[in-house]
C-alpha atoms as a PDB file:
ATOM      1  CA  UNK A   1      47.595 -55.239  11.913  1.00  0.00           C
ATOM      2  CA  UNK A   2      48.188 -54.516   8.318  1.00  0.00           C
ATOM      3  CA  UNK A   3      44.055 -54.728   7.595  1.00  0.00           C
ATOM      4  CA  UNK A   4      43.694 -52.293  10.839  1.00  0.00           C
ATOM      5  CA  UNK A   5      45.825 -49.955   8.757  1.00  0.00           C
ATOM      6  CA  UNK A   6      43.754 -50.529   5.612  1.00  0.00           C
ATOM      7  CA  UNK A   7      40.893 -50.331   7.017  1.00  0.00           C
ATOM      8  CA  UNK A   8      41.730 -46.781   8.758  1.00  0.00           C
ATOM      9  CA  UNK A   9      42.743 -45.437   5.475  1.00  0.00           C
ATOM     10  CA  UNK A  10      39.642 -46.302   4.064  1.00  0.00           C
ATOM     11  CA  UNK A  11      37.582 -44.155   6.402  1.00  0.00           C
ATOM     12  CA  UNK A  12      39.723 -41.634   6.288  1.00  0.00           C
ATOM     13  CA  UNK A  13      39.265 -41.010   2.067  1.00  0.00           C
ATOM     14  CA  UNK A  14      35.890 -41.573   2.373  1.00  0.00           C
ATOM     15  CA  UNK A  15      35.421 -38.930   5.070  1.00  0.00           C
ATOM     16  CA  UNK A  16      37.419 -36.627   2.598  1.00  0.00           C
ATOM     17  CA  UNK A  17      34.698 -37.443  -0.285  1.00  0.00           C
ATOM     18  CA  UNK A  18      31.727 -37.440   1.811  1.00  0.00           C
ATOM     19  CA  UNK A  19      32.620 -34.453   3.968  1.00  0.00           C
ATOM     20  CA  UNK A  20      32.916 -31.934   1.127  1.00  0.00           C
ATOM     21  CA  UNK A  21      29.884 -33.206  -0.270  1.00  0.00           C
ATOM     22  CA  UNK A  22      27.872 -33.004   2.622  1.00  0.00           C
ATOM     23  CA  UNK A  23      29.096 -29.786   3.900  1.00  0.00           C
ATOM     24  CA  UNK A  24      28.202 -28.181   0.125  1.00  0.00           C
ATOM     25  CA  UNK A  25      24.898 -29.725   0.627  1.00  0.00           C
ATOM     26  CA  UNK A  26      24.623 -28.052   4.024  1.00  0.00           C
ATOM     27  CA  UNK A  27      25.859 -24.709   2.444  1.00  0.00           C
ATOM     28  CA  UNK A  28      22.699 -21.542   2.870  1.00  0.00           C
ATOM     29  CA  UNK A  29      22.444 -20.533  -0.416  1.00  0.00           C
ATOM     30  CA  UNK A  30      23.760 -16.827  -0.626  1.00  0.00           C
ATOM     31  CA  UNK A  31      20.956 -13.782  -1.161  1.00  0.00           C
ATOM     32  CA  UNK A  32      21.695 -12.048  -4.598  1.00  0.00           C
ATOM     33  CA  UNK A  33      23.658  -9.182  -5.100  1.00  0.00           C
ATOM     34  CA  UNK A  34      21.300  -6.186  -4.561  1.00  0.00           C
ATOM     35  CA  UNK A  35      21.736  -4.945  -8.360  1.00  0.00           C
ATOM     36  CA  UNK A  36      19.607  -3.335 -10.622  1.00  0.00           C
ATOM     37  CA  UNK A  37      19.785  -6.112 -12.478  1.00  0.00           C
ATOM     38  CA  UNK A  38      18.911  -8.752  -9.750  1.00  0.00           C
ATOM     39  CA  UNK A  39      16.129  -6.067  -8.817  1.00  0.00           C
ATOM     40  CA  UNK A  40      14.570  -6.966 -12.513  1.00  0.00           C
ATOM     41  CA  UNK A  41      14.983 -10.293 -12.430  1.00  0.00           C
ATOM     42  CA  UNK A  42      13.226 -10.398  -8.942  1.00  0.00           C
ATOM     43  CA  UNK A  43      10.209  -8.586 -10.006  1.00  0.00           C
ATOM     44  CA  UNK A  44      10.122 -10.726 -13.688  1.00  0.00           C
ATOM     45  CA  UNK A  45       9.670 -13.956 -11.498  1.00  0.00           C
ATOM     46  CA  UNK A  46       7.208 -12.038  -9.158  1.00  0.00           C
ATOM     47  CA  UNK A  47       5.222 -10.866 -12.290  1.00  0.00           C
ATOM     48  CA  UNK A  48       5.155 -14.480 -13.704  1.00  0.00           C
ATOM     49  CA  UNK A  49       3.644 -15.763 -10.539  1.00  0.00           C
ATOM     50  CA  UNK A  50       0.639 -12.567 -10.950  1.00  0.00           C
ATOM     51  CA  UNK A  51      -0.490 -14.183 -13.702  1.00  0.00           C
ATOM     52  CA  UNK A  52      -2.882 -16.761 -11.685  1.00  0.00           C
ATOM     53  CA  UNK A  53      -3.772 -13.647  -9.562  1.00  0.00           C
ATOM     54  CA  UNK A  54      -7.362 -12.795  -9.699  1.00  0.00           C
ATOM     55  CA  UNK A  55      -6.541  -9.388  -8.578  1.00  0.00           C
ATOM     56  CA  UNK A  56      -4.073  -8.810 -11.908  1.00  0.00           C
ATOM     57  CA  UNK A  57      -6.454 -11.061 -13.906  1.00  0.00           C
ATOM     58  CA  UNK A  58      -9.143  -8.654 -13.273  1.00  0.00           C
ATOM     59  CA  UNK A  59      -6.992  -5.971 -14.155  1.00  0.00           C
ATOM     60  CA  UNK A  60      -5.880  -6.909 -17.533  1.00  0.00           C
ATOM     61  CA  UNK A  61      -9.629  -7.931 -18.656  1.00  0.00           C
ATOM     62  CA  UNK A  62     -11.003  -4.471 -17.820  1.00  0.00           C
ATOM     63  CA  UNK A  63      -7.839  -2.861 -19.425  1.00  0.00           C
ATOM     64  CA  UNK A  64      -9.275  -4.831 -22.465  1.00  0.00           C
ATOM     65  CA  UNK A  65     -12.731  -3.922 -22.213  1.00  0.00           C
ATOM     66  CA  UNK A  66     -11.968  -0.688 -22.038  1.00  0.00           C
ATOM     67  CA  UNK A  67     -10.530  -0.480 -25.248  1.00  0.00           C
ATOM     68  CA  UNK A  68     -12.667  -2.818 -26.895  1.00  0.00           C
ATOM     69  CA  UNK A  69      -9.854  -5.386 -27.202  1.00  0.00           C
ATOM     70  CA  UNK A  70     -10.875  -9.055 -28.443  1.00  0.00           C
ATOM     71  CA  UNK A  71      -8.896 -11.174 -25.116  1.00  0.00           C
ATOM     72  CA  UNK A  72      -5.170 -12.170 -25.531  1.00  0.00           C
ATOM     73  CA  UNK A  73      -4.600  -9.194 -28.286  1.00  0.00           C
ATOM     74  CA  UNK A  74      -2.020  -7.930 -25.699  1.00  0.00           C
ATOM     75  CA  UNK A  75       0.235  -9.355 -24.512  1.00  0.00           C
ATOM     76  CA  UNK A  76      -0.642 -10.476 -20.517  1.00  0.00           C
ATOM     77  CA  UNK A  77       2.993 -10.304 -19.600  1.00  0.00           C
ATOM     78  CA  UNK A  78       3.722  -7.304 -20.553  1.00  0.00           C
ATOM     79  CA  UNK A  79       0.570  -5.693 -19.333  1.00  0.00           C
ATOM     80  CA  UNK A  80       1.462  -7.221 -15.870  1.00  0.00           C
ATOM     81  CA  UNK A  81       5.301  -5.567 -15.855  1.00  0.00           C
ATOM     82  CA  UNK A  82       4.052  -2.413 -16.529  1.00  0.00           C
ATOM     83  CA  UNK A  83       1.162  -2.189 -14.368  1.00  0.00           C
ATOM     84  CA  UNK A  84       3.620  -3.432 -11.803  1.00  0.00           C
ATOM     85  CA  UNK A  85       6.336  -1.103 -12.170  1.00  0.00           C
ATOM     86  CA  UNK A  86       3.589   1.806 -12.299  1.00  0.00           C
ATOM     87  CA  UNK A  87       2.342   0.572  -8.884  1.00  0.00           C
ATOM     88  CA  UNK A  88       5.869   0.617  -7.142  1.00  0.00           C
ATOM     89  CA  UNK A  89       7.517   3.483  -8.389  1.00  0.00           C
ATOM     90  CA  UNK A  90       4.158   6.061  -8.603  1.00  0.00           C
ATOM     91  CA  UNK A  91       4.478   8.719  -6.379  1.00  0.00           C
ATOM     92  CA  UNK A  92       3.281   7.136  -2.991  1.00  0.00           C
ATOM     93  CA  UNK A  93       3.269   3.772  -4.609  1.00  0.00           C
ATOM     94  CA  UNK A  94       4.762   0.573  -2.257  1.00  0.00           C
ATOM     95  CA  UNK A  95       8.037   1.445  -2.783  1.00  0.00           C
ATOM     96  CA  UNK A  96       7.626   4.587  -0.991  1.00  0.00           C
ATOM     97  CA  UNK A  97       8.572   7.372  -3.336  1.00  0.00           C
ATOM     98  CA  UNK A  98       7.395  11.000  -3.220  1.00  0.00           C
ATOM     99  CA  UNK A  99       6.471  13.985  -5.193  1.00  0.00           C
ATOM    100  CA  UNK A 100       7.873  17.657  -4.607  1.00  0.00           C
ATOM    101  CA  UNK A 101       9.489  20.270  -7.107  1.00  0.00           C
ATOM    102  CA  UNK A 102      12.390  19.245  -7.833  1.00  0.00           C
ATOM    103  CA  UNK A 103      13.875  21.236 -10.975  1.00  0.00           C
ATOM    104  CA  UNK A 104      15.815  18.437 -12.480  1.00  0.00           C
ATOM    105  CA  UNK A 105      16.063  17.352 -15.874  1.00  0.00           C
ATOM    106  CA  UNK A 106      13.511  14.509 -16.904  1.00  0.00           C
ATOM    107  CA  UNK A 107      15.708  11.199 -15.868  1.00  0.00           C
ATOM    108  CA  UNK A 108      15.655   9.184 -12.993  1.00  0.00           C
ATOM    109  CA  UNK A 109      19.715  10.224 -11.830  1.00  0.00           C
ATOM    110  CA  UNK A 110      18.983  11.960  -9.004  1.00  0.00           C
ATOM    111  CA  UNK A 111      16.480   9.287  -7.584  1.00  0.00           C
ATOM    112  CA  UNK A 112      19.721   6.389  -8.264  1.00  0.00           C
ATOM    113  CA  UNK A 113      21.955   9.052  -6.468  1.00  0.00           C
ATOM    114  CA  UNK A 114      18.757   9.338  -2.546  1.00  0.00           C
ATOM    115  CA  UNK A 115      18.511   5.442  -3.095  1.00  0.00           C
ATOM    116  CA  UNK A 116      22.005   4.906  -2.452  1.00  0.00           C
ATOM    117  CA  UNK A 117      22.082   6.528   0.756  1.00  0.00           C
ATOM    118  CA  UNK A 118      19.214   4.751   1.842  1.00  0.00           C
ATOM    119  CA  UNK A 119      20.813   2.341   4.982  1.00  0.00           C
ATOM    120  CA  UNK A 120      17.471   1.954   6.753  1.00  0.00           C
ATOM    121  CA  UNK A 121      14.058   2.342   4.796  1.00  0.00           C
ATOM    122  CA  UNK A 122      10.861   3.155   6.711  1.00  0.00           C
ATOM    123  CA  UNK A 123       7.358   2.234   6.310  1.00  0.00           C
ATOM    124  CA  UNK A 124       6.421   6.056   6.377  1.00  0.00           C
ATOM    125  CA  UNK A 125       9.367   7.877   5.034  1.00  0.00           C
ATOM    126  CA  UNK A 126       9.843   8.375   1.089  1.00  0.00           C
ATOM    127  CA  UNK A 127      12.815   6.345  -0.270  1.00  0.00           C
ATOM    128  CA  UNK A 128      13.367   9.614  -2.258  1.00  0.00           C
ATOM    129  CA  UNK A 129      11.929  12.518  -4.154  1.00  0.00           C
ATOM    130  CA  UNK A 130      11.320  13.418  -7.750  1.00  0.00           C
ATOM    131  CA  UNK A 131       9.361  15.716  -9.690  1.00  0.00           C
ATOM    132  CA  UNK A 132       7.258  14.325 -11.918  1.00  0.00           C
ATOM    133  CA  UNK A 133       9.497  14.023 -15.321  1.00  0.00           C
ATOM    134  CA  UNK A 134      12.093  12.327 -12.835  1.00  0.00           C
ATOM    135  CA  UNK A 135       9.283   9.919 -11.577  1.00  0.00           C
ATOM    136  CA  UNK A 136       8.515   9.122 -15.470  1.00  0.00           C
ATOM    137  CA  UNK A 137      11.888   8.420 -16.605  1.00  0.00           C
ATOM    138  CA  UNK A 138      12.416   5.930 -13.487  1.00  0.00           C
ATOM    139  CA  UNK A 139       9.067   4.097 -14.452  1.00  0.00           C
ATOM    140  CA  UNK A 140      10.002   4.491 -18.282  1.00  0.00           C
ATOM    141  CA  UNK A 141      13.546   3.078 -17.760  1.00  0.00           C
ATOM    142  CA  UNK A 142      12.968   0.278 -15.663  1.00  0.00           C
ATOM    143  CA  UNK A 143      10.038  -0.627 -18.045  1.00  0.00           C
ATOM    144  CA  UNK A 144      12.538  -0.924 -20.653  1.00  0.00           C
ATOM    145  CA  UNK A 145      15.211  -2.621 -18.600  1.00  0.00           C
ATOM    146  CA  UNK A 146      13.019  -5.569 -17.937  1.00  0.00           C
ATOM    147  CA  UNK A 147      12.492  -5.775 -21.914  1.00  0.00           C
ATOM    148  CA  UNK A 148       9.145  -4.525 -22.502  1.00  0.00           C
ATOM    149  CA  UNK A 149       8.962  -1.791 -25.423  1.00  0.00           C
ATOM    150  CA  UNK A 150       6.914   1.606 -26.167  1.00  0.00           C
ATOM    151  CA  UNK A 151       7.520   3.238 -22.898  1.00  0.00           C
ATOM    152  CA  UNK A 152       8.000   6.643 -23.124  1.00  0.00           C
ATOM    153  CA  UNK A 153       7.760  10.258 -21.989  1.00  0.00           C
ATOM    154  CA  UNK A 154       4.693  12.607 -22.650  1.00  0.00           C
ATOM    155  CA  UNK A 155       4.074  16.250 -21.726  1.00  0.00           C
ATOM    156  CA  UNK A 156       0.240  16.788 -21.495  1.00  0.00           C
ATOM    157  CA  UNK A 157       1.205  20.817 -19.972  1.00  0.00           C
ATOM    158  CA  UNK A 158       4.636  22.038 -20.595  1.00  0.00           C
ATOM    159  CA  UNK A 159       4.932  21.958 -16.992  1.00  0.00           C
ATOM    160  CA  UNK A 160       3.868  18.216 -16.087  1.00  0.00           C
ATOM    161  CA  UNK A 161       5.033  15.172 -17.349  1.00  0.00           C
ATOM    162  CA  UNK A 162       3.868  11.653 -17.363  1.00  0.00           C
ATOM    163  CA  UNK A 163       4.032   8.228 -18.947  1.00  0.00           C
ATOM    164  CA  UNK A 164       2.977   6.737 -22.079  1.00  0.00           C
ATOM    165  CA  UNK A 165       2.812   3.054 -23.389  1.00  0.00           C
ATOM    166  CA  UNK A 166       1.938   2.626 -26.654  1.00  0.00           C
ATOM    167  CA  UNK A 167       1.115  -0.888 -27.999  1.00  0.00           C
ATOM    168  CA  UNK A 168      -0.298  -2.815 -31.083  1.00  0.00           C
ATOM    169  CA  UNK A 169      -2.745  -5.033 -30.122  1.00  0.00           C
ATOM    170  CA  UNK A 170      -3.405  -7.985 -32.724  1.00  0.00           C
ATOM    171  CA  UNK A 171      -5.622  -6.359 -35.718  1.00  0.00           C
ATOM    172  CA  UNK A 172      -6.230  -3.332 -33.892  1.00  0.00           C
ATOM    173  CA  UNK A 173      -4.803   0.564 -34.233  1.00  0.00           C
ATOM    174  CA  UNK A 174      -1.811   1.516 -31.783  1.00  0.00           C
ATOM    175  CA  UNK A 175      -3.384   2.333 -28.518  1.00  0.00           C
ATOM    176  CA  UNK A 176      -1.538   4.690 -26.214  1.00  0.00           C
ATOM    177  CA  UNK A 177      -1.946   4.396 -22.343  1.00  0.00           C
ATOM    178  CA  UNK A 178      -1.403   7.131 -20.222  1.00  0.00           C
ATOM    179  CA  UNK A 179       0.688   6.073 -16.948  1.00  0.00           C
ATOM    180  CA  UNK A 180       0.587   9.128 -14.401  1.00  0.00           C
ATOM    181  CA  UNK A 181       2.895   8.213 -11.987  1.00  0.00           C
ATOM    182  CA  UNK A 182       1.554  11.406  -9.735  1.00  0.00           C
ATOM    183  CA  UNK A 183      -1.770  12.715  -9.231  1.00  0.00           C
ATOM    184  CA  UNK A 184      -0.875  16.538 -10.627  1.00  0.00           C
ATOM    185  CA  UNK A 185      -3.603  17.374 -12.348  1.00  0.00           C
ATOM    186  CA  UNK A 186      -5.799  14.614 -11.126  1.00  0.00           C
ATOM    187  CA  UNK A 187      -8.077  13.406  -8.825  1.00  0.00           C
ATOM    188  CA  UNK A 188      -7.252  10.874  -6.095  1.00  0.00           C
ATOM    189  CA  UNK A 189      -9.274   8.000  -8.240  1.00  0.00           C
ATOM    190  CA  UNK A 190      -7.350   8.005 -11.186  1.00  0.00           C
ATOM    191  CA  UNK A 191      -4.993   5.796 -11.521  1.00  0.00           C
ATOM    192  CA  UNK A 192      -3.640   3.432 -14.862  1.00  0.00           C
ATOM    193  CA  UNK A 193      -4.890   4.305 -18.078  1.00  0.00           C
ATOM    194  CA  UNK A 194      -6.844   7.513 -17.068  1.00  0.00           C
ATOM    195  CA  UNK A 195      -8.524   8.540 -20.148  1.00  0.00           C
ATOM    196  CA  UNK A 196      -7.720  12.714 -18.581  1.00  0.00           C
ATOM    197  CA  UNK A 197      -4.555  13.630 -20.747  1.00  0.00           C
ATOM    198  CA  UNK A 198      -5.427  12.643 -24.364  1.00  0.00           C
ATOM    199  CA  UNK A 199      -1.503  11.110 -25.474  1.00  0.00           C
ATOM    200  CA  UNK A 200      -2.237  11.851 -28.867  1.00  0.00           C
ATOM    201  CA  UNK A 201      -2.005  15.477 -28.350  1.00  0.00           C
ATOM    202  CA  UNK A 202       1.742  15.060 -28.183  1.00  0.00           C
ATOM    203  CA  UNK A 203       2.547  14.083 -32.218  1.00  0.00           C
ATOM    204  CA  UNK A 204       5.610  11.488 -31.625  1.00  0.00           C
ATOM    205  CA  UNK A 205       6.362   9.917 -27.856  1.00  0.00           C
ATOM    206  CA  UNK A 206      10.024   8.094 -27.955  1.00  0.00           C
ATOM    207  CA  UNK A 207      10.613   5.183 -26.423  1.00  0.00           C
ATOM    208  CA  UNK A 208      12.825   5.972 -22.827  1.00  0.00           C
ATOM    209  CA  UNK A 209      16.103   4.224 -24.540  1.00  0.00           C
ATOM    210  CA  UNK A 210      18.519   6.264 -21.745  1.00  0.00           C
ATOM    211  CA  UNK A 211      21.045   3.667 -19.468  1.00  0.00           C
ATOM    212  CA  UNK A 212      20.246   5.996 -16.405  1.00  0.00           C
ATOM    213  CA  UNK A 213      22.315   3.577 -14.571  1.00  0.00           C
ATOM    214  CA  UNK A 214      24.044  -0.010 -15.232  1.00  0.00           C
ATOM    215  CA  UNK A 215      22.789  -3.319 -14.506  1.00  0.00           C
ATOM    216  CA  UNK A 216      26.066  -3.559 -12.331  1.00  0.00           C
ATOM    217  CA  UNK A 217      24.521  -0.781 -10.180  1.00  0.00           C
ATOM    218  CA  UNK A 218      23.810  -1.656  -6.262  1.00  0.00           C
ATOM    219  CA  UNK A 219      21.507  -0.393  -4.076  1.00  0.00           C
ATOM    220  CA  UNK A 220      21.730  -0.607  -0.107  1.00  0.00           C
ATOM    221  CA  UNK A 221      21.045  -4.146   1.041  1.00  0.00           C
ATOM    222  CA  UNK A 222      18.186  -3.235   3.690  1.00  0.00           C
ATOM    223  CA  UNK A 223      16.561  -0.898   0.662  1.00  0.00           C
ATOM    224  CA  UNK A 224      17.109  -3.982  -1.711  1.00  0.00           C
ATOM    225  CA  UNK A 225      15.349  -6.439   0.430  1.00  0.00           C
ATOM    226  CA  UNK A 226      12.499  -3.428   1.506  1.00  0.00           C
ATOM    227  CA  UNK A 227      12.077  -3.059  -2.651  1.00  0.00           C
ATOM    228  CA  UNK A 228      11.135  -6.883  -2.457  1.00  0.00           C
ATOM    229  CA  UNK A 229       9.154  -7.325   0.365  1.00  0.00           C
ATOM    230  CA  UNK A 230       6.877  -4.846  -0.182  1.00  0.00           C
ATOM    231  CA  UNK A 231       6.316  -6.636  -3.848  1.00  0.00           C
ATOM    232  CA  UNK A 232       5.407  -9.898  -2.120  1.00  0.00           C
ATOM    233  CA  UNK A 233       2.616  -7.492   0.195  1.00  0.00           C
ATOM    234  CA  UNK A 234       1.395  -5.651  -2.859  1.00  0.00           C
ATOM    235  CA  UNK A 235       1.955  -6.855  -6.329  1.00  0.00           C
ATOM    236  CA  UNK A 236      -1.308  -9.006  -6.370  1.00  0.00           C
ATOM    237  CA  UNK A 237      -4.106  -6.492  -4.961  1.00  0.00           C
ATOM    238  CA  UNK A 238      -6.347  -5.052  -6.756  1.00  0.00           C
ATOM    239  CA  UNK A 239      -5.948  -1.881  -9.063  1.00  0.00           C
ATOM    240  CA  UNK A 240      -8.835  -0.211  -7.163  1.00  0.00           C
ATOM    241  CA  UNK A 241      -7.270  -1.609  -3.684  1.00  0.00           C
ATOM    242  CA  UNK A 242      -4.094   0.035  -4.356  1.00  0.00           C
ATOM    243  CA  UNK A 243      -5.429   3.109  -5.382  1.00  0.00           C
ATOM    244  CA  UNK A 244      -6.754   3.846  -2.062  1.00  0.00           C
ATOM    245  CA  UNK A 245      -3.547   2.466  -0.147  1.00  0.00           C
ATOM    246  CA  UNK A 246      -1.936   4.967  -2.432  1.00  0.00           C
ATOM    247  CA  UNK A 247      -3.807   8.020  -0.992  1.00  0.00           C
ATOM    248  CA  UNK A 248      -3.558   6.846   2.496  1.00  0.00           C
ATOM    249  CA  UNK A 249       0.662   6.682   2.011  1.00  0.00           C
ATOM    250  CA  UNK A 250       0.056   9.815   0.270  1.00  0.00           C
ATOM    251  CA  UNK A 251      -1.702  11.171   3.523  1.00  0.00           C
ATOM    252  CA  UNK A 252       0.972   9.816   5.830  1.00  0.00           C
ATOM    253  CA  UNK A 253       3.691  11.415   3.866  1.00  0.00           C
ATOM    254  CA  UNK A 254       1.593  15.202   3.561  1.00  0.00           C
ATOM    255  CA  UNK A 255       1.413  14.578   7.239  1.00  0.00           C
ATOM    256  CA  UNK A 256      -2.479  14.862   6.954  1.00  0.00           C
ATOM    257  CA  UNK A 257      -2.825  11.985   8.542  1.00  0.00           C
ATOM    258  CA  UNK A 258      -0.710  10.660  11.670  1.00  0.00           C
ATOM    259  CA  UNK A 259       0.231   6.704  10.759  1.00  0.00           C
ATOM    260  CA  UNK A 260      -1.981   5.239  13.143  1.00  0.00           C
ATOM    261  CA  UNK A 261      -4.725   7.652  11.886  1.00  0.00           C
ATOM    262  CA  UNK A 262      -3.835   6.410   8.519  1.00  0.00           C
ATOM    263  CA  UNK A 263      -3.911   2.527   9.968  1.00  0.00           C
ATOM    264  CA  UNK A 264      -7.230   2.505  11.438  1.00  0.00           C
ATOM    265  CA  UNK A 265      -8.738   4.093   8.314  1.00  0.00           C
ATOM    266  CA  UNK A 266      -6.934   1.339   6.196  1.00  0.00           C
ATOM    267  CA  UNK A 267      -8.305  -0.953   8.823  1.00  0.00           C
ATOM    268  CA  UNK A 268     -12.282   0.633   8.165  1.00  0.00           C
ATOM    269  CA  UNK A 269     -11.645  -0.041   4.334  1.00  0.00           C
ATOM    270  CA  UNK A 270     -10.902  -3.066   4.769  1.00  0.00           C
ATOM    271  CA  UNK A 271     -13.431  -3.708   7.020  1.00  0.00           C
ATOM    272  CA  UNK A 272     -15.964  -2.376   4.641  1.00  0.00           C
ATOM    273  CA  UNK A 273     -14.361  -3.865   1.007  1.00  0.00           C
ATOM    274  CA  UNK A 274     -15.955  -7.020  -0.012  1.00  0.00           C
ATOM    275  CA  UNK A 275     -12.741  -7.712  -2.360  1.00  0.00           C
ATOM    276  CA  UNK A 276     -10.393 -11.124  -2.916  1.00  0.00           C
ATOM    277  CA  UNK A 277      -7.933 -11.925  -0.192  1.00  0.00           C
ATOM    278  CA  UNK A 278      -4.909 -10.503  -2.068  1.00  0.00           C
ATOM    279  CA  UNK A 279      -6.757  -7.029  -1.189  1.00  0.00           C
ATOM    280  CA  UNK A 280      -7.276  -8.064   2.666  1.00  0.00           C
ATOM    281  CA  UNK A 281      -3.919  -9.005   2.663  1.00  0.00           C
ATOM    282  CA  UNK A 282      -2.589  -6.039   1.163  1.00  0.00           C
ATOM    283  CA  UNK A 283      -4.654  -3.228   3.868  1.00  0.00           C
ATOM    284  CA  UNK A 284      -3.677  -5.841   6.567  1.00  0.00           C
ATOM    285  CA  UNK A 285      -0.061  -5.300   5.651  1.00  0.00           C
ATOM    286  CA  UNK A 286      -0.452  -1.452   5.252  1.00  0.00           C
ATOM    287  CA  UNK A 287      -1.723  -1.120   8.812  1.00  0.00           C
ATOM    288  CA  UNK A 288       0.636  -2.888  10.556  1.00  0.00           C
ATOM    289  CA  UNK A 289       3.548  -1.743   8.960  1.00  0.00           C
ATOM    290  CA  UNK A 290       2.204   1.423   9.990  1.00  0.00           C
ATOM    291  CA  UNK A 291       2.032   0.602  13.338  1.00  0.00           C
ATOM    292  CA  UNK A 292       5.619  -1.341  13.735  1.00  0.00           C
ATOM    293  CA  UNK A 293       7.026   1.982  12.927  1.00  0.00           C
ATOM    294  CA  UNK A 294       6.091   3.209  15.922  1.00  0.00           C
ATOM    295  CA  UNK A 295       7.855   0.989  17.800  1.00  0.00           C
END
């Protein structure tokens, strides 16, 4: 009787070990906080993963032919944050933002202040919208949040502002790229480093240093997890792939094209572009996001 006991005991403390164990083990991991500063770290990891991309590798060596630069005098890192950031927060760009005249002062405030009211994103409605200074700060300070330096703001008209990142590459002069993260001024091709605003025309161009908002700050979960996905769809086209999926968002949101006007022309293009599959993907994914909005 008394080893009955024992024996009962026994099962009973190990159940009280193993069970915790077990049921830790068993535990989802939770989804990170949808902070600014979990935003960053999200798109660091993405951008480490571009770096095997042909899309982004093709990227960086024509940014370096370009300027004549011997390979690996910039950093690829870097070049693959900024070009990112660029792509998502560029008027039109995959996270959805728009242009329009806006009259507010040259920080990204006001875009912090639309994103937080944001409970269900759609595939053709802008997150928010910013004039162009407004759209430069937000690309300058989240540039600078994720630790990459020289980003700053640069007034080509007194009434139009865009982007500038100026770099040293190794034995080389300071080169300054000009980031227009709206077409005013522009035609629909240019995109990244368009050589039409010469950034030296502007004497001194400060690095964006402003804390438009903390690290702590959160945005809607649904506009948090939109932010991401639409990095996995995106981040590893081509520049010249995105370019046109920019115009075509563009289109949807001047209402000059209906969105399944705008998906069967993404459809033709991709139809017609003999490009990697990162680019297939990417139209693919434009379409039918297009179309699921529908329904």
């Amino acid at each position: 009787m008394l080893m009955k006991k024992v024996a009962v005991v026994c099962v009973f403390l190990l159940a009280t070990i193993v069970c915790p164990i077990s049921c830790a083990q068993a535990t989802p991991q939770q989804s990170p906080a949808p902070t600014l500063a979990n935003l960053i770290s999200a798109i660091r990891a993405k951008s480490k993963s571009l770096e095997s991309s042909p899309g982004t590798r093709h990227a960086y060596d024509s940014f370096l032919a370009a300027h004549h630069l011997a390979p690996n005098s910039v950093s690829y890192s870097d070049f693959i944050l900024v070009r990112l950031f660029f792509e998502a927060t560029r008027d039109a760009g995959f996270w959805n933002m728009h242009w329009s005249i806006t009259d507010q002062p040259p920080n990204s405030d006001r875009i912090w202040a639309q994103w937080k009211t944001v409970a269900q994103p759609s595939f053709t409605q802008k997150t928010a919208t910013a004039e162009c200074d407004e759209l430069s700060a937000l690309f300058a300070f989240l540039v600078q949040r994720s630790g990459v330096k020289g980003v700053g703001l640069f007034w080509p008209y007194p009434n139009h502002t865009v982007a500038v990142w100026s770099l040293l590459p190794a034995n080389n002069a300071v080169i300054r790229v000009v980031v227009p993260t709206s077409q005013i001024f522009l035609a629909e091709d240019d995109t990244f480093d368009t050589r039409k605003f010469d950034p030296w025309h502007q004497k001194t161009i400060y690095d964006y240093t402003r804390h438009d908002v903390p690290d702590s700050f959160e945005l809607p979960k649904a506009l948090f997890g939109f932010f991401l996905a639409q990095l996995e769809k995106y981040a590893g086209a081509s520049t010249e792939a995105l370019q046109q999926i920019r115009n075509l968002r563009d289109a949807v949101f001047q209402r000059t094209l209906t969105p399944e006007q705008a998906a069967r022309e993404t459809l033709r293009r991709r139809a017609a572009y003999s490009s990697s599959p990162e680019d297939q993907a990417a139209f693919q994914h434009f379409a039918d996001d297009l179309r699921s909005s529908k329904k």
